[in-house]
Structures are given as structure tokens and as C-alpha cells.
PDB file of N, CA and C in Angstrom:
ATOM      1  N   UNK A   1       0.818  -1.181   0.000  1.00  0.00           N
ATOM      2  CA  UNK A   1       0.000   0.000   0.000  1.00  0.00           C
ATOM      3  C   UNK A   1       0.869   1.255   0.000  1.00  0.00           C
ATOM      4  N   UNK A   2       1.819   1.373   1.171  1.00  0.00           N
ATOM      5  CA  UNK A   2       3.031   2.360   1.140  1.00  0.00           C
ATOM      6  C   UNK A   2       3.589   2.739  -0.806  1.00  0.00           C
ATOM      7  N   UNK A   3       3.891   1.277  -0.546  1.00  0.00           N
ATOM      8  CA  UNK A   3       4.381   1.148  -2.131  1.00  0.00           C
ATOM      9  C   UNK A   3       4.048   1.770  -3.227  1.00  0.00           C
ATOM     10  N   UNK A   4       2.873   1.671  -3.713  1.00  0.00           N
ATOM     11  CA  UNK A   4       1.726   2.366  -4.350  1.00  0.00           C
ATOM     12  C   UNK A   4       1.283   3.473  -4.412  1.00  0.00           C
ATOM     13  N   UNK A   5       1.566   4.218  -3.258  1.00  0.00           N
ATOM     14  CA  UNK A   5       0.797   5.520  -2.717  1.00  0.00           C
ATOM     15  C   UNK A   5       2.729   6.001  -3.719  1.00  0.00           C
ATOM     16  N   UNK A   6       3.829   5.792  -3.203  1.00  0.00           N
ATOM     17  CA  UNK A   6       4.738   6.088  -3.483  1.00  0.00           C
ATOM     18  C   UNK A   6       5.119   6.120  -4.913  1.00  0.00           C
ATOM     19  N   UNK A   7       5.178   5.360  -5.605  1.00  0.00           N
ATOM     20  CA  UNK A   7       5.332   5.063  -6.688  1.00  0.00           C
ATOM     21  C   UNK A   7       4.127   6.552  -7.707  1.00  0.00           C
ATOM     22  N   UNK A   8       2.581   6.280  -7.156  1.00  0.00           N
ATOM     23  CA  UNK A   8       2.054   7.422  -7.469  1.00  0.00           C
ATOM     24  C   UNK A   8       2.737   8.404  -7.514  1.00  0.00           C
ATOM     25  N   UNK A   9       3.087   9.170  -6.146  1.00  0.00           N
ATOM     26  CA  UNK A   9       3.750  10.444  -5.972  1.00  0.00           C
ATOM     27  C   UNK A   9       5.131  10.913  -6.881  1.00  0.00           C
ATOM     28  N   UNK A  10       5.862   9.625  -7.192  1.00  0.00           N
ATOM     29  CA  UNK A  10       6.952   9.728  -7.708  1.00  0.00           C
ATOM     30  C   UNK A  10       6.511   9.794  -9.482  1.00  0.00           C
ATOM     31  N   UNK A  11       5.624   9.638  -9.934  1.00  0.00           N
ATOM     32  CA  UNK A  11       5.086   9.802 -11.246  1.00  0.00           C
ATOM     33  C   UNK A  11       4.057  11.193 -11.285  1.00  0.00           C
ATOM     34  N   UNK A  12       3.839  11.648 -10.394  1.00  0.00           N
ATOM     35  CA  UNK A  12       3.222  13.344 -10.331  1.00  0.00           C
ATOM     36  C   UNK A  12       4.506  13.813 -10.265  1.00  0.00           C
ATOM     37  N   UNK A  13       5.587  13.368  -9.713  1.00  0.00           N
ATOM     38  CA  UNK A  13       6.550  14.784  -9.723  1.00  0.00           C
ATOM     39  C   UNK A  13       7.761  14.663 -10.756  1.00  0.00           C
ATOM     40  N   UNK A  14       7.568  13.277 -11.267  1.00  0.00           N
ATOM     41  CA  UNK A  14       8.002  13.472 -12.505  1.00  0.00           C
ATOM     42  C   UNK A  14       7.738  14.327 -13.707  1.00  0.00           C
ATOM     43  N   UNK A  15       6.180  13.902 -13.638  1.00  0.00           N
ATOM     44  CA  UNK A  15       5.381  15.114 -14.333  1.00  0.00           C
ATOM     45  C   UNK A  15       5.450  16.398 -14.423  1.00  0.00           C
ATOM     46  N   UNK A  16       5.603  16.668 -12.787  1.00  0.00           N
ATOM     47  CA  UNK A  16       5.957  18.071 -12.550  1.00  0.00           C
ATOM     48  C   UNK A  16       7.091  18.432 -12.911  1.00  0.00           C
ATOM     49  N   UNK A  17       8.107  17.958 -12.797  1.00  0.00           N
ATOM     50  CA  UNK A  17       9.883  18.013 -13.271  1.00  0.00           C
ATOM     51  C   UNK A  17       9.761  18.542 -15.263  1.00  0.00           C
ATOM     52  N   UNK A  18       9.310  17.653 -15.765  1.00  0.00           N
ATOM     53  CA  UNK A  18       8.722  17.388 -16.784  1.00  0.00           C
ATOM     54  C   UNK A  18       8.091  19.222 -17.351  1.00  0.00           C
ATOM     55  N   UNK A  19       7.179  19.263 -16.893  1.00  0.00           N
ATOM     56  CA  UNK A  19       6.821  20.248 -17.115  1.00  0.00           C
ATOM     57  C   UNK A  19       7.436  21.625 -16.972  1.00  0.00           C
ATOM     58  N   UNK A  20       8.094  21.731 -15.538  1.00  0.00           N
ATOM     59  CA  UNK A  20       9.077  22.589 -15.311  1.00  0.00           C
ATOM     60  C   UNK A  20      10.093  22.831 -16.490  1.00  0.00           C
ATOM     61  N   UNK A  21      10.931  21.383 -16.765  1.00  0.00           N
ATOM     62  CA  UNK A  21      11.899  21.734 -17.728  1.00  0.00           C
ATOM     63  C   UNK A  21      11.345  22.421 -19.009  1.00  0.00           C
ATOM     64  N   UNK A  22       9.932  21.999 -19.825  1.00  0.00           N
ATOM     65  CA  UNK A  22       9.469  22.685 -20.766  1.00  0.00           C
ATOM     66  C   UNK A  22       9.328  23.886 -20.515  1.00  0.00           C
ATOM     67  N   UNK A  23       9.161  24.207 -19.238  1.00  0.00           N
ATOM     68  CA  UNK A  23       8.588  25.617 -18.767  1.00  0.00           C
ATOM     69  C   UNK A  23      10.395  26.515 -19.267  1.00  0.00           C
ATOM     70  N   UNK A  24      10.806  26.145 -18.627  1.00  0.00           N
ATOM     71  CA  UNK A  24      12.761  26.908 -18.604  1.00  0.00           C
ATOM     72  C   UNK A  24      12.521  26.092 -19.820  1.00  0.00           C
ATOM     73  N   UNK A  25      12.919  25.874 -20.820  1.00  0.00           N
ATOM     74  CA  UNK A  25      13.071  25.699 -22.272  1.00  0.00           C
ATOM     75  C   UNK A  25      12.382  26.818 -22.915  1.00  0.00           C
ATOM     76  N   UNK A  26      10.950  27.293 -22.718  1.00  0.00           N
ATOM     77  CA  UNK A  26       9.910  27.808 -23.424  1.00  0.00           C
ATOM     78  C   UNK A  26      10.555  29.454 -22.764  1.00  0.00           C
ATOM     79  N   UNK A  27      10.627  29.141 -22.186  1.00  0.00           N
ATOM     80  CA  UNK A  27      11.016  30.988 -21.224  1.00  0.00           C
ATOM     81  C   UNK A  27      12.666  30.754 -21.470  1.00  0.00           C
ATOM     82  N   UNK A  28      13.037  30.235 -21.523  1.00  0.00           N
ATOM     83  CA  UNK A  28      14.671  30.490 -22.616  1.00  0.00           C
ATOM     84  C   UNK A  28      14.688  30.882 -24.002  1.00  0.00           C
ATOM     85  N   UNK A  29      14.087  30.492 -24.893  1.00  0.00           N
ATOM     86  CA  UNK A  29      13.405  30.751 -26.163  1.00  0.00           C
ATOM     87  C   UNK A  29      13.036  32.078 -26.318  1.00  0.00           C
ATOM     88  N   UNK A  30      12.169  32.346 -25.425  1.00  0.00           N
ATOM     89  CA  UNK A  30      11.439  33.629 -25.238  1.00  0.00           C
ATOM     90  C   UNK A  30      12.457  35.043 -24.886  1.00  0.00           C
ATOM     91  N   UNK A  31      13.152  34.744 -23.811  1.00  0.00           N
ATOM     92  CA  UNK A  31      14.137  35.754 -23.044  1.00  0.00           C
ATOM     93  C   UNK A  31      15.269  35.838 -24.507  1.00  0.00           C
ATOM     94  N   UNK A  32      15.403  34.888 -25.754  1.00  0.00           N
ATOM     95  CA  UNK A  32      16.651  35.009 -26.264  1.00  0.00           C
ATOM     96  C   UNK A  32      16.099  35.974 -27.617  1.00  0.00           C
ATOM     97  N   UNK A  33      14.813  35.469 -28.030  1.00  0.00           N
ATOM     98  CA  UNK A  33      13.660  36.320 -28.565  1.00  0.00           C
ATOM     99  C   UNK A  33      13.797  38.075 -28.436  1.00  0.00           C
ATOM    100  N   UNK A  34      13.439  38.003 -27.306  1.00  0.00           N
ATOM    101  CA  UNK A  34      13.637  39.705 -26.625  1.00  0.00           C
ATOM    102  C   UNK A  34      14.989  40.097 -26.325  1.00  0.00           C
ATOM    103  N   UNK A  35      15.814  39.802 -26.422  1.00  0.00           N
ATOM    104  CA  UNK A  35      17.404  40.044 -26.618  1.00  0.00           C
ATOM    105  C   UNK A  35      17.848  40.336 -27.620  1.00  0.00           C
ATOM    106  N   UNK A  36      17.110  39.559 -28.516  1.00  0.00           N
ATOM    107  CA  UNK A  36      17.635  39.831 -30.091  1.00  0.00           C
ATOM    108  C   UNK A  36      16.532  41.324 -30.626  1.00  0.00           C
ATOM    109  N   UNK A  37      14.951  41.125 -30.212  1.00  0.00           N
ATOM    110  CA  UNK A  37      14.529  42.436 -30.411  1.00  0.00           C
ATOM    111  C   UNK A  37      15.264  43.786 -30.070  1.00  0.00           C
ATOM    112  N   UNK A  38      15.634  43.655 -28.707  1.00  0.00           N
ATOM    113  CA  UNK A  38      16.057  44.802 -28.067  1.00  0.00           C
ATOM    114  C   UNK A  38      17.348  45.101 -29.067  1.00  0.00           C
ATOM    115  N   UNK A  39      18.098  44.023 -29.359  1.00  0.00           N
ATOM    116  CA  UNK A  39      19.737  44.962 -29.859  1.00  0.00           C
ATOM    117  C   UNK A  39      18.981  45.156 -31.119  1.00  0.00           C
ATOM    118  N   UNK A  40      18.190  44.827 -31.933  1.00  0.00           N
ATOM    119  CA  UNK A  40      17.605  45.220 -33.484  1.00  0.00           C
ATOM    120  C   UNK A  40      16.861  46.806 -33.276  1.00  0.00           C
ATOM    121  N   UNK A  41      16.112  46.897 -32.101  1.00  0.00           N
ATOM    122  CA  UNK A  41      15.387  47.817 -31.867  1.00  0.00           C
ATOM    123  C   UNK A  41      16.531  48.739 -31.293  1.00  0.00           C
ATOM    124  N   UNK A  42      17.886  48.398 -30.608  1.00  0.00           N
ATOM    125  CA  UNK A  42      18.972  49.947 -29.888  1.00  0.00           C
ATOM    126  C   UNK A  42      19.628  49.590 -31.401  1.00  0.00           C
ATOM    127  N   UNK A  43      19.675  49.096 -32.644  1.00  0.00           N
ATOM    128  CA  UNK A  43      20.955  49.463 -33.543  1.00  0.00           C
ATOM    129  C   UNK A  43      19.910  50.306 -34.545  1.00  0.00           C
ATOM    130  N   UNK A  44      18.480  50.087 -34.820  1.00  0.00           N
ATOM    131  CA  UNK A  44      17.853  51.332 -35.552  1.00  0.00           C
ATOM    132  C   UNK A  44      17.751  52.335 -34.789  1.00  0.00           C
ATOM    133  N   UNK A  45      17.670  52.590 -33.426  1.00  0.00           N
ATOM    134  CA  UNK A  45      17.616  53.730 -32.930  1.00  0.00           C
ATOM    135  C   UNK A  45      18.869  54.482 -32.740  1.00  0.00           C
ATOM    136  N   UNK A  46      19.703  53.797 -33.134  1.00  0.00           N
ATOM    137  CA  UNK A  46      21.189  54.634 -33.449  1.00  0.00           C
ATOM    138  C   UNK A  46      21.391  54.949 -34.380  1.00  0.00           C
ATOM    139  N   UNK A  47      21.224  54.467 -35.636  1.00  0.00           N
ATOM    140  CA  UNK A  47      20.707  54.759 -37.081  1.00  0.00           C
ATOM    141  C   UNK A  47      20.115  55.877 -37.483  1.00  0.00           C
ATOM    142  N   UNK A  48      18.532  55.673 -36.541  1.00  0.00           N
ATOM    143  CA  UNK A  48      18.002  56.732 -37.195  1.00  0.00           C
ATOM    144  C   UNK A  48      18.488  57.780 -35.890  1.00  0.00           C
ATOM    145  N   UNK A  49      18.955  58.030 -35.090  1.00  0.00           N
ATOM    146  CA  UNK A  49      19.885  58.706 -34.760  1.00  0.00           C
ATOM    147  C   UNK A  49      20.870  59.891 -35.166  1.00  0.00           C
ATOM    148  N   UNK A  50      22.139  58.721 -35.875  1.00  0.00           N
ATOM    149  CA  UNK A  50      23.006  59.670 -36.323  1.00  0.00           C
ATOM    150  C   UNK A  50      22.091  60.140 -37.972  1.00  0.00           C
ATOM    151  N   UNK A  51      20.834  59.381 -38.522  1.00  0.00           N
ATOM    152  CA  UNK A  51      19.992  60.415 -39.539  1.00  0.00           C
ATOM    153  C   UNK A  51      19.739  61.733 -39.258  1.00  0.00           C
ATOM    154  N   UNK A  52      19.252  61.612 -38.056  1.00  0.00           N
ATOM    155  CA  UNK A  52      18.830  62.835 -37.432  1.00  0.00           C
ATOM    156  C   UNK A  52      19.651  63.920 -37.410  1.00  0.00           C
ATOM    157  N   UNK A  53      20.958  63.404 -36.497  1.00  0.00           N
ATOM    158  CA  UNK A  53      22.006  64.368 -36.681  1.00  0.00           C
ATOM    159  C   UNK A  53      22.481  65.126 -37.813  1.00  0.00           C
ATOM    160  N   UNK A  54      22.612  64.391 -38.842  1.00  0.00           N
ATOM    161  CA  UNK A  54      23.072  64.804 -40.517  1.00  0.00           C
ATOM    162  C   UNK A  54      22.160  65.957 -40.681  1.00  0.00           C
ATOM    163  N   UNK A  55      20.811  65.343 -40.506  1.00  0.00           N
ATOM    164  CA  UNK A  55      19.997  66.284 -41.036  1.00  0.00           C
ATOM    165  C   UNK A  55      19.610  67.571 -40.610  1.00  0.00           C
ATOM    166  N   UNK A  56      19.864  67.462 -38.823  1.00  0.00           N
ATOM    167  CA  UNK A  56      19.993  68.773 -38.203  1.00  0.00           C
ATOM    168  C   UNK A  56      20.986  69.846 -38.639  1.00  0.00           C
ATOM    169  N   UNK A  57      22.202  69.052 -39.148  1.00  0.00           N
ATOM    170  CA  UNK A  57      23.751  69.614 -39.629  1.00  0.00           C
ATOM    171  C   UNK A  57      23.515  70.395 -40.973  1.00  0.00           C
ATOM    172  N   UNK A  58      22.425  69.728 -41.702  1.00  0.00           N
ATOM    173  CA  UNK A  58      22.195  70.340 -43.054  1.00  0.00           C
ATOM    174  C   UNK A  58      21.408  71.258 -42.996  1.00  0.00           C
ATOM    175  N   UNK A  59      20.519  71.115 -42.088  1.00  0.00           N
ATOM    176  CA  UNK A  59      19.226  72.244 -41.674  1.00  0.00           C
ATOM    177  C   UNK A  59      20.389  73.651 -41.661  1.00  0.00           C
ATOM    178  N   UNK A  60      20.693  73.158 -40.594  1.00  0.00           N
ATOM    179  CA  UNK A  60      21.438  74.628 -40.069  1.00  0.00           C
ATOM    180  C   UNK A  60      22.539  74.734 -40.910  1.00  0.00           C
ATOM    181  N   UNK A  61      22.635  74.779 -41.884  1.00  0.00           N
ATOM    182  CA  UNK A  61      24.187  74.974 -42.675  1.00  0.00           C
ATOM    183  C   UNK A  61      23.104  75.928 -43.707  1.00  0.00           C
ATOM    184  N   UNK A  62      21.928  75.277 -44.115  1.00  0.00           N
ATOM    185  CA  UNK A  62      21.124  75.860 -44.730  1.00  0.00           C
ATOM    186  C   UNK A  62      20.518  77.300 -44.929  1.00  0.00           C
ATOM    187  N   UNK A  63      20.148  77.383 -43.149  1.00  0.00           N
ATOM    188  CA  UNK A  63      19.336  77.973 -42.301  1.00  0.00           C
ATOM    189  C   UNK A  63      20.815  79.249 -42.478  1.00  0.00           C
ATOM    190  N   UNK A  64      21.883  79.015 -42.151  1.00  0.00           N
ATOM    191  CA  UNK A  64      22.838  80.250 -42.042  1.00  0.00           C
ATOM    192  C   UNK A  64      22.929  80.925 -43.332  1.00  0.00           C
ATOM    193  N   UNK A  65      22.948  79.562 -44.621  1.00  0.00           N
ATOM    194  CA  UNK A  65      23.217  80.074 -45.747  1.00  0.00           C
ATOM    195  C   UNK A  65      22.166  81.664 -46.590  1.00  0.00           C
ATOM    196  N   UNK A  66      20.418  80.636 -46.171  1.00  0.00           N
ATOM    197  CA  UNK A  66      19.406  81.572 -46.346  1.00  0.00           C
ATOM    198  C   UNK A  66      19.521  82.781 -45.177  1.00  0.00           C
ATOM    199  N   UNK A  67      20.249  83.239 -43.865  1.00  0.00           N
ATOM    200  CA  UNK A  67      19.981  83.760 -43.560  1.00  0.00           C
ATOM    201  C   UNK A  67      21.459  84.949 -43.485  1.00  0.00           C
ATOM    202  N   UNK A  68      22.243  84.935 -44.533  1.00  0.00           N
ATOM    203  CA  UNK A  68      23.525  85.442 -45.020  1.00  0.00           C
ATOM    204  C   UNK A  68      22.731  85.974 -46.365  1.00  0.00           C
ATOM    205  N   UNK A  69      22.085  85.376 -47.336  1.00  0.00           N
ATOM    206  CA  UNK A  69      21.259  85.591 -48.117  1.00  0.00           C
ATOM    207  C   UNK A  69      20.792  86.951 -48.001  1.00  0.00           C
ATOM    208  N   UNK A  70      19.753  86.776 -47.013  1.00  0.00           N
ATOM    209  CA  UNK A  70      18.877  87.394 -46.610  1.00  0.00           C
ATOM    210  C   UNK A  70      19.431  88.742 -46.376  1.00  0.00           C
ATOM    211  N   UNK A  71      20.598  89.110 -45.350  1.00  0.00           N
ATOM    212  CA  UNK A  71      21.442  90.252 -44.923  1.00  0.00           C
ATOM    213  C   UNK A  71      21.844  90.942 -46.118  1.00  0.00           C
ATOM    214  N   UNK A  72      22.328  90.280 -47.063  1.00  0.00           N
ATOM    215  CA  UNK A  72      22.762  90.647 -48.474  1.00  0.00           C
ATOM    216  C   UNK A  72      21.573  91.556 -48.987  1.00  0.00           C
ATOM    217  N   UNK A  73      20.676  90.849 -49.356  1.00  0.00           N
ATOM    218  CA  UNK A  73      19.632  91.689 -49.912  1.00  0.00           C
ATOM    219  C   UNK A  73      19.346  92.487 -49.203  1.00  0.00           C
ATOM    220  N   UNK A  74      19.208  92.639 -47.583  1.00  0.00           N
ATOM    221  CA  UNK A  74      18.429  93.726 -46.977  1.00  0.00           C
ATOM    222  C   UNK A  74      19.712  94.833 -47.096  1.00  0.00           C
ATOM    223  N   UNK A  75      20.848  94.218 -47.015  1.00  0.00           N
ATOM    224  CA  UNK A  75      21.854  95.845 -47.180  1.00  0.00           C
ATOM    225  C   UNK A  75      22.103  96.353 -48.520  1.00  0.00           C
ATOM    226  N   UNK A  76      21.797  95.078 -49.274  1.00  0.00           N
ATOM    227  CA  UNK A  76      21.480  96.005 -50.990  1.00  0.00           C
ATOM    228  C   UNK A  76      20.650  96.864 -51.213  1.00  0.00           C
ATOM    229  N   UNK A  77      19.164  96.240 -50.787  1.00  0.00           N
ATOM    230  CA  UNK A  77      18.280  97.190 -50.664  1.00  0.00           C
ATOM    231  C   UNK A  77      18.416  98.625 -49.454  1.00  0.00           C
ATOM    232  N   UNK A  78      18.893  98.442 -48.765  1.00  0.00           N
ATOM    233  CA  UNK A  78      19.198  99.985 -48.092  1.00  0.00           C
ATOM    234  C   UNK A  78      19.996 100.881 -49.007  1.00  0.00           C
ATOM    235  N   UNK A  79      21.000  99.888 -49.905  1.00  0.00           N
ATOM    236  CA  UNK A  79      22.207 100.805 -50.612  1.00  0.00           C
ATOM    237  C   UNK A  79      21.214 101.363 -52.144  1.00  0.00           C
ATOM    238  N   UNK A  80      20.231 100.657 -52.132  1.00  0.00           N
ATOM    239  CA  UNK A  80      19.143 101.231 -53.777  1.00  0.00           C
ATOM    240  C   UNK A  80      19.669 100.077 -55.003  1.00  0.00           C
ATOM    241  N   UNK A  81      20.761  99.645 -54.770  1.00  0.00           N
ATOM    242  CA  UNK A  81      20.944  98.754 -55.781  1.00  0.00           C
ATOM    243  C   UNK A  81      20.223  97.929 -56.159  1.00  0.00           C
ATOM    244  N   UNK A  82      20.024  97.143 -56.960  1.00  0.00           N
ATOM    245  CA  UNK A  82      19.033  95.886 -57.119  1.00  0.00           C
ATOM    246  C   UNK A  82      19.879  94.850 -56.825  1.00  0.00           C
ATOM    247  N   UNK A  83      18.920  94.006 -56.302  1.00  0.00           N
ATOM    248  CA  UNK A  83      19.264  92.460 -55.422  1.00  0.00           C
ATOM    249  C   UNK A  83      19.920  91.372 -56.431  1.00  0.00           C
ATOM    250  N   UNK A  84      21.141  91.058 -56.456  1.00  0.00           N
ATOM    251  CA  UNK A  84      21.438  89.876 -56.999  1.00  0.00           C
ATOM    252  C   UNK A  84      21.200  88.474 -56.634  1.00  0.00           C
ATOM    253  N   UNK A  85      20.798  87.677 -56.802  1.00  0.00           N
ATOM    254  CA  UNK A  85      20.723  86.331 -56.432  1.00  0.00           C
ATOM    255  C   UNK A  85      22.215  85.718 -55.958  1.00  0.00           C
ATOM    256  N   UNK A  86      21.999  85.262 -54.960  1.00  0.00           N
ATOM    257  CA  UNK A  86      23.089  85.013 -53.902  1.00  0.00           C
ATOM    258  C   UNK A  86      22.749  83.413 -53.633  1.00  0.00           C
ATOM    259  N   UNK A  87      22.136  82.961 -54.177  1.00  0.00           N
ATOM    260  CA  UNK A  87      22.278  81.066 -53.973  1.00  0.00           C
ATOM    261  C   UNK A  87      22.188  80.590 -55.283  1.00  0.00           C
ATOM    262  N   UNK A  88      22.570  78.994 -55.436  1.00  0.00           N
ATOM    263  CA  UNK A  88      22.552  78.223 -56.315  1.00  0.00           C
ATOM    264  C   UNK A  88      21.276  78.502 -56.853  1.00  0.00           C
ATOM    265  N   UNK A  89      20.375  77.556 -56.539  1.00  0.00           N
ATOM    266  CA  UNK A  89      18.945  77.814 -56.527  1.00  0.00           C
ATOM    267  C   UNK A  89      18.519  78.837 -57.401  1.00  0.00           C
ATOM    268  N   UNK A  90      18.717  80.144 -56.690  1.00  0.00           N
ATOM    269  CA  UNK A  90      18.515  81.257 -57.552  1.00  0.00           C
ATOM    270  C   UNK A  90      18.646  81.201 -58.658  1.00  0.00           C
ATOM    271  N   UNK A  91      20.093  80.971 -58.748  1.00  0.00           N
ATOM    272  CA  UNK A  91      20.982  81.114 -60.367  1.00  0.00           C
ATOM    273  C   UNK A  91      20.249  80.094 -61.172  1.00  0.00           C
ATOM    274  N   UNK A  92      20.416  79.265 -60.863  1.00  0.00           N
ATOM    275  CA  UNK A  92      19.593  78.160 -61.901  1.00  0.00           C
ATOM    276  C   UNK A  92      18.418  78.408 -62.405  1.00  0.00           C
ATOM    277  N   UNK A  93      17.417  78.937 -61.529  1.00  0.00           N
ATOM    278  CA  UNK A  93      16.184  79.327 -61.613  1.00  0.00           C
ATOM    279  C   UNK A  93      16.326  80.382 -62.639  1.00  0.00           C
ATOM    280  N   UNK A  94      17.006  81.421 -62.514  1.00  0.00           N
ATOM    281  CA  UNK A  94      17.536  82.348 -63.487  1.00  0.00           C
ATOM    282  C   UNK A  94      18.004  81.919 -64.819  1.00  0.00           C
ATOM    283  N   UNK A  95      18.501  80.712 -64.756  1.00  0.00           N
ATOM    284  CA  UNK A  95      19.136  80.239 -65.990  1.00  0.00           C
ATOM    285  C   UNK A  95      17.835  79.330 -66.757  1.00  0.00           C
ATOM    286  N   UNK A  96      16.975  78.636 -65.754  1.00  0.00           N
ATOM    287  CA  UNK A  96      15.728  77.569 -66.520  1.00  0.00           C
ATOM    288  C   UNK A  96      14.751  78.904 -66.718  1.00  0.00           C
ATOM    289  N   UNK A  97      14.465  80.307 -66.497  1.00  0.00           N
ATOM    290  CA  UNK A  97      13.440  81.160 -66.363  1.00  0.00           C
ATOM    291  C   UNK A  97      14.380  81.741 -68.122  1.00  0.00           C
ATOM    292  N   UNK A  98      15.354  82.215 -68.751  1.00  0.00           N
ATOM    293  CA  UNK A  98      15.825  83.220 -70.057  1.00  0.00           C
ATOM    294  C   UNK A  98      15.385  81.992 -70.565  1.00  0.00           C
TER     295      UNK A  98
END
């Protein structure tokens, strides 16, 4: 009877063992899953990152260029002269407009 009752118990906790190990297998899988997201998800966010940067760099290279531009014409126009075109842009436009 001992015997029996024992033998039972020792086949539930096999079971249980059993299950456990699937459990740490399935949640190893998972944790290696989200490891690999996370470095995919921090190497585009460094990416689009240093994008960002470039593009802030060009903004403002821009931003000085139109606003050197700008000084030009307003001290031409104080002097009465007429405004020359002072960017690429311009000129071209000048050249696709004859």
C-alpha cells in the first residue's frame, strides 16, 4: 500500500519536473527572442539617430546660408541697388526662367 501511494507520488513529480523543464526551455526561447529584439530595436535607434544628426547639420548649414542671403539683400536694398541672387537655386532658376 506504502508502495503504491509512493510510486504514485513519484510519477506526479516526474510530471511536474517534466513540465518545469518545458517551462525553462519555453522561457529560454522567449528571453533570447527579446534580446535579439532589443539589440535590433537599440541598432535602428542609433541609425536613425546619427539620420537625425546629418539632417539637423544640413538644416542649419542651410538655415545660415538663407539667412547670409537674406542680410545681403536687406543691405542692398538699403544701398538702392538691385538684389542679386546670392544662392545656387537662384541662379539656376535664373538660368531655366531666359
Amino acid at each position: 500500500m506504502f508502495s503504491a501511494e509512493a510510486d504514485r507520488l513519484t510519477d506526479y513529480l516526474s510530471w511536474l519536473g517534466l513540465l518545469v523543464g518545458l517551462a525553462a526551455i519555453f522561457l529560454g526561447v522567449v528571453s533570447i527572442q527579446a534580446i535579439r529584439q532589443f539589440a535590433f530595436a537599440k541598432r535602428l535607434a542609433e541609425t536613425e539617430s546619427e539620420r537625425a544628426e546629418v539632417l539637423e547639420q544640413a538644416v542649419a548649414e542651410r538655415t545660415r546660408e538663407l539667412m547670409e542671403a537674406n542680410e545681403a539683400l536687406r543691405s542692398r536694398r538699403r544701398s538702392g541697388r538691385r538684389p542679386k541672387p546670392s544662392c545656387a537655386r537662384s541662379r539656376r532658376w535664373k538660368r531655366s526662367a531666359s
